[in-house]
C-alpha atoms as a PDB file:
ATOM      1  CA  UNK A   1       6.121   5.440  16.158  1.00  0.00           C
ATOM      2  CA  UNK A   2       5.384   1.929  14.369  1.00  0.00           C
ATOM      3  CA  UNK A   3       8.346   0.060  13.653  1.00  0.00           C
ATOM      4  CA  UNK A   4       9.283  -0.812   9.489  1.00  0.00           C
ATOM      5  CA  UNK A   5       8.699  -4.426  11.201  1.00  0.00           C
ATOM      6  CA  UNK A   6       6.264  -3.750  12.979  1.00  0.00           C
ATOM      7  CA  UNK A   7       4.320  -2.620   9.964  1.00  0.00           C
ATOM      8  CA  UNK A   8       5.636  -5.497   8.356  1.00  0.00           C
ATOM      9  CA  UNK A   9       4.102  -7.713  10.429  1.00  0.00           C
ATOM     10  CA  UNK A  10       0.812  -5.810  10.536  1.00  0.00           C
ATOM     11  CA  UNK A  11       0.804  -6.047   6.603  1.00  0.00           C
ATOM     12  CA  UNK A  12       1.354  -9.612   7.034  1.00  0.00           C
ATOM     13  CA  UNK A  13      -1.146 -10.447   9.143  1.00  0.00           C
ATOM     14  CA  UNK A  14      -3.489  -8.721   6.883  1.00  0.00           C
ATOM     15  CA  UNK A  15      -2.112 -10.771   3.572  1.00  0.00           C
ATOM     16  CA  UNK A  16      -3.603 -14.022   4.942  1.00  0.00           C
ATOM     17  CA  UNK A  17      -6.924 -12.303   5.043  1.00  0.00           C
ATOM     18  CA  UNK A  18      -6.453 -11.806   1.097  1.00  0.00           C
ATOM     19  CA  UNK A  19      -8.811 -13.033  -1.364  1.00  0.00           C
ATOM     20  CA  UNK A  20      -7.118 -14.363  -4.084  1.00  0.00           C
ATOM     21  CA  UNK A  21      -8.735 -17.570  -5.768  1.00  0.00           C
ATOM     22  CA  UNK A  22      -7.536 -16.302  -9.106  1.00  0.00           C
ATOM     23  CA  UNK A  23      -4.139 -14.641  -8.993  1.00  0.00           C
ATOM     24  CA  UNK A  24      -2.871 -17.063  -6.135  1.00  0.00           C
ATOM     25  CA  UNK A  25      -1.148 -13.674  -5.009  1.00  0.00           C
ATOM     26  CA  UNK A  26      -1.605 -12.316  -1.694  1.00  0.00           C
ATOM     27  CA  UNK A  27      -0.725  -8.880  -0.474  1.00  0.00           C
ATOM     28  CA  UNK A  28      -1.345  -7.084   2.554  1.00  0.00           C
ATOM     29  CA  UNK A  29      -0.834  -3.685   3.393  1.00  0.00           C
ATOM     30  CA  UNK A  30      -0.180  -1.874   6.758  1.00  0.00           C
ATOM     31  CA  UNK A  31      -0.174   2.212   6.414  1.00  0.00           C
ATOM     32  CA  UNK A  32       1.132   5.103   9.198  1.00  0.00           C
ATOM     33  CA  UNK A  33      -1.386   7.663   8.821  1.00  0.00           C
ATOM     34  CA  UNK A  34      -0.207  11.404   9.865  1.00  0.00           C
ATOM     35  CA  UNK A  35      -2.219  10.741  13.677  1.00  0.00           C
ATOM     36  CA  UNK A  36      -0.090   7.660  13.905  1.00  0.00           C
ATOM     37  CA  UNK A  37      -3.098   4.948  13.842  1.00  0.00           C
ATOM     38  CA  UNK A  38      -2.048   2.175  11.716  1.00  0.00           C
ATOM     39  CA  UNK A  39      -4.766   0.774   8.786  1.00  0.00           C
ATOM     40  CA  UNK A  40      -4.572  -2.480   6.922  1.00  0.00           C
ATOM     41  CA  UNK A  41      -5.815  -3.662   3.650  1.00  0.00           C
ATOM     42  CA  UNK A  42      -5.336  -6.485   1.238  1.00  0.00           C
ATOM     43  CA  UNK A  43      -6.046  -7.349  -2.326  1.00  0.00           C
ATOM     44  CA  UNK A  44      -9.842  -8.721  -3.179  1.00  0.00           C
ATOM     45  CA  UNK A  45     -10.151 -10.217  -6.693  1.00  0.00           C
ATOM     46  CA  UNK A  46     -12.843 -10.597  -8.537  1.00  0.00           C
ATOM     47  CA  UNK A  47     -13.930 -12.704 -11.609  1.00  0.00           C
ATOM     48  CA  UNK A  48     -14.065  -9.578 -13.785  1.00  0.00           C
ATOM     49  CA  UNK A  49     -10.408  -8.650 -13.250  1.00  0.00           C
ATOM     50  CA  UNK A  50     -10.307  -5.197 -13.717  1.00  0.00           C
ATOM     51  CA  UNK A  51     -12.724  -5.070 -10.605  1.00  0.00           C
ATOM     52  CA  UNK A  52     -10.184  -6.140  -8.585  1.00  0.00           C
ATOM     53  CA  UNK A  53      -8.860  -4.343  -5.456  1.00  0.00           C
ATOM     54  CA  UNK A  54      -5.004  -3.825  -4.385  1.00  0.00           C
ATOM     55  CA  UNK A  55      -4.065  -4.025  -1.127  1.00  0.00           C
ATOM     56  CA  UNK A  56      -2.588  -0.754  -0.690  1.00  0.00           C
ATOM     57  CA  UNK A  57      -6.108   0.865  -2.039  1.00  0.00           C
ATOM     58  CA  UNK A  58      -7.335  -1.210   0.417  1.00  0.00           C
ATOM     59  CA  UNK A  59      -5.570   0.492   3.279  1.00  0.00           C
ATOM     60  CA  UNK A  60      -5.925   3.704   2.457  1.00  0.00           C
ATOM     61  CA  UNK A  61      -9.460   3.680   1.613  1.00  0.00           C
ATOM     62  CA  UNK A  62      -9.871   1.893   5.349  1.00  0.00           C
ATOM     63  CA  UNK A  63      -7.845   4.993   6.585  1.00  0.00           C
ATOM     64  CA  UNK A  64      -9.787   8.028   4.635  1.00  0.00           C
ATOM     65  CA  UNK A  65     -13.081   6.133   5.931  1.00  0.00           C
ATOM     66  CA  UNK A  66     -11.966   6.696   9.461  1.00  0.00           C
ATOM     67  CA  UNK A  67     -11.211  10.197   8.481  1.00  0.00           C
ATOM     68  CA  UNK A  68      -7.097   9.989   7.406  1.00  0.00           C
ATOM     69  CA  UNK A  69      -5.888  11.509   4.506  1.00  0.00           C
ATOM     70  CA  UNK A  70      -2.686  11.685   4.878  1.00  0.00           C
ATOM     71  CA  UNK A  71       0.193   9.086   4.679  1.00  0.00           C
ATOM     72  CA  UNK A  72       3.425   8.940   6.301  1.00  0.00           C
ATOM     73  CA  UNK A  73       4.238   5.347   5.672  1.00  0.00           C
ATOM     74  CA  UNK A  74       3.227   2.235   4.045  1.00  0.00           C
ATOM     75  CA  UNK A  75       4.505  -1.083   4.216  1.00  0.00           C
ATOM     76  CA  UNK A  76       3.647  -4.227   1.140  1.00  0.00           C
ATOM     77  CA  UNK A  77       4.278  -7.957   1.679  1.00  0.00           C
ATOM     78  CA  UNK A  78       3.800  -9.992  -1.011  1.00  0.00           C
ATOM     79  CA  UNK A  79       5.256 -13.845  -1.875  1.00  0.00           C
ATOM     80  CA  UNK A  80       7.809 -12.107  -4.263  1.00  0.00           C
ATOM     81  CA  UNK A  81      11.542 -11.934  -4.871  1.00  0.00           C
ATOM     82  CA  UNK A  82      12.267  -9.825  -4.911  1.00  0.00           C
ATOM     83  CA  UNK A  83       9.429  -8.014  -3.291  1.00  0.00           C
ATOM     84  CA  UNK A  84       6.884  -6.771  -5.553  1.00  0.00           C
ATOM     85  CA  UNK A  85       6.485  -3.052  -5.972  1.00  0.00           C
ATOM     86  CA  UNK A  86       3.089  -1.150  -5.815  1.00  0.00           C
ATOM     87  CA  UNK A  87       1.698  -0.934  -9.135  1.00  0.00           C
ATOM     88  CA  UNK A  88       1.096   2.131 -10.954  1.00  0.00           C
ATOM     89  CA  UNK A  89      -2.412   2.928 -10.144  1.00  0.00           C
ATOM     90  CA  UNK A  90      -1.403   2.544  -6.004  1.00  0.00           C
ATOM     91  CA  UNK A  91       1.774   4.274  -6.436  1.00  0.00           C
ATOM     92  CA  UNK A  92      -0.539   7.644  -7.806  1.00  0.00           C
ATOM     93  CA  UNK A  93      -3.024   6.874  -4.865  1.00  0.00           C
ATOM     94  CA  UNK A  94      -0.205   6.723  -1.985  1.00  0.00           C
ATOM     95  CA  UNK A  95       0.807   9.582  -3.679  1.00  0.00           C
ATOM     96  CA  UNK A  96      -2.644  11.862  -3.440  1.00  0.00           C
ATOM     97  CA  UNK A  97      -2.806  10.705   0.540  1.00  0.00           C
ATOM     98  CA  UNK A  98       1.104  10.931   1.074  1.00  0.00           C
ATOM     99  CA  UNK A  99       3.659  12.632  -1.837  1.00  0.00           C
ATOM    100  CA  UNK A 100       6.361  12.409   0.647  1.00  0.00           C
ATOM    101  CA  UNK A 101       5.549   9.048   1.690  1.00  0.00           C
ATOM    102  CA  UNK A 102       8.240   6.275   2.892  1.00  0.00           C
ATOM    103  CA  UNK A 103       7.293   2.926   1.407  1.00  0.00           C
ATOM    104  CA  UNK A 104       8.530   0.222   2.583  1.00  0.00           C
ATOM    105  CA  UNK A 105       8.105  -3.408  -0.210  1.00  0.00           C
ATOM    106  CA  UNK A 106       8.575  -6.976   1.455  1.00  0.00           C
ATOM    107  CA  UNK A 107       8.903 -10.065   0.703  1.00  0.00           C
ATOM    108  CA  UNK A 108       7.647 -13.304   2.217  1.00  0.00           C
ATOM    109  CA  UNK A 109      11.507 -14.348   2.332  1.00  0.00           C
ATOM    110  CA  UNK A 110      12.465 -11.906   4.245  1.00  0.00           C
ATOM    111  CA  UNK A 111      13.941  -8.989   2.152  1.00  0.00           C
ATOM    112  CA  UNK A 112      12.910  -5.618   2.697  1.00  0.00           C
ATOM    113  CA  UNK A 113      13.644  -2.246  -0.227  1.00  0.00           C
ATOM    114  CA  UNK A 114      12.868   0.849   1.609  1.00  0.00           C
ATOM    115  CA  UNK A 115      12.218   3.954  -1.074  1.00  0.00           C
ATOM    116  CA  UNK A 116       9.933   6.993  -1.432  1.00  0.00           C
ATOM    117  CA  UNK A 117       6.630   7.559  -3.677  1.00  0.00           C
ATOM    118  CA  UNK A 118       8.391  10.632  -5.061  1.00  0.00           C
ATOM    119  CA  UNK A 119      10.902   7.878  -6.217  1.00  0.00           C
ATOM    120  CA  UNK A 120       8.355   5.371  -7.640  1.00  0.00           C
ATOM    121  CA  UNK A 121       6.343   8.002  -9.187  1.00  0.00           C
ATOM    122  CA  UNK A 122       8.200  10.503 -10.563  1.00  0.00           C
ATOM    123  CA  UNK A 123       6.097  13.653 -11.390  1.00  0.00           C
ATOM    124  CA  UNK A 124       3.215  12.796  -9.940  1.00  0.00           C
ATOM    125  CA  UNK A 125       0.167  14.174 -10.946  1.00  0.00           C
ATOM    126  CA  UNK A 126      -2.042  16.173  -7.871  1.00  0.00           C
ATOM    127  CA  UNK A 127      -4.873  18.291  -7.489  1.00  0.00           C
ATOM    128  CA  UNK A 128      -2.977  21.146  -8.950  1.00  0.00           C
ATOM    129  CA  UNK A 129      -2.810  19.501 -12.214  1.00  0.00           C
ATOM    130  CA  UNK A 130      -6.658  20.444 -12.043  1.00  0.00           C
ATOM    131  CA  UNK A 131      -6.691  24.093 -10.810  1.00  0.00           C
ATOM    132  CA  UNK A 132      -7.046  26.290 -13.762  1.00  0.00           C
END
């Protein structure tokens, strides 16, 4: 089993791979899939903003490409204090691939919060929100 700093690390290594000429504001990503490989993404802006990629959409969509699709942890690093949460959009994706997901938000300084997607995203909405 990855280490939390372990993933960290992974996540970290990934953030300097970021493109971010706009924002200034890297994040990497490093996910546990369910097999145990690890996948990384970062974010990728764009000059039309809303095209821009997370970095935890990143990773995962690295992960279901390989075949994953499910999540057991995920770890963020971003330049943040304190450390910057996933937004809302990632926090429903990490929660289609992984409702019982461990995240685990750092910062560049250091400081780790370990929660839960059930905890960030209360109520989630899932495919049985579309079974009639």
């Amino acid at each position: 089993m990855v280490s939390d700093a372990e993933l960290i690390a992974l996540a970290t290594e990934a953030r300097d791979n970021a493109y971010a000429p706009y924002s200034k504001f890297k994040v990497g990503a490093a996910l546990v899939a369910s097999s145990g490989k690890v996948y990384v993404g970062c974010n990728v802006e764009n000059a039309s903003y809303p095209l821009t990629v997370c970095a935890e959409r990143t990773a995962i969509g690295t992960a279901v490409a390989a075949g994953e699709t499910e999540i057991v942890r995920i770890a963020v690093i971003a330049d943040s204090d304190p450390p910057a949460s996933p937004c809302g959009g990632c926090r429903q994706v990490i929660f289609e691939f992984g409702p019982d997901a461990v995240v685990v938000i750092a910062s560049t300084a250091g400081h780790v919060h370990t929660t839960d997607i059930r905890t960030l995203l209360p109520d989630g909405f899932d495919g049985a929100a579309l079974r009639r």
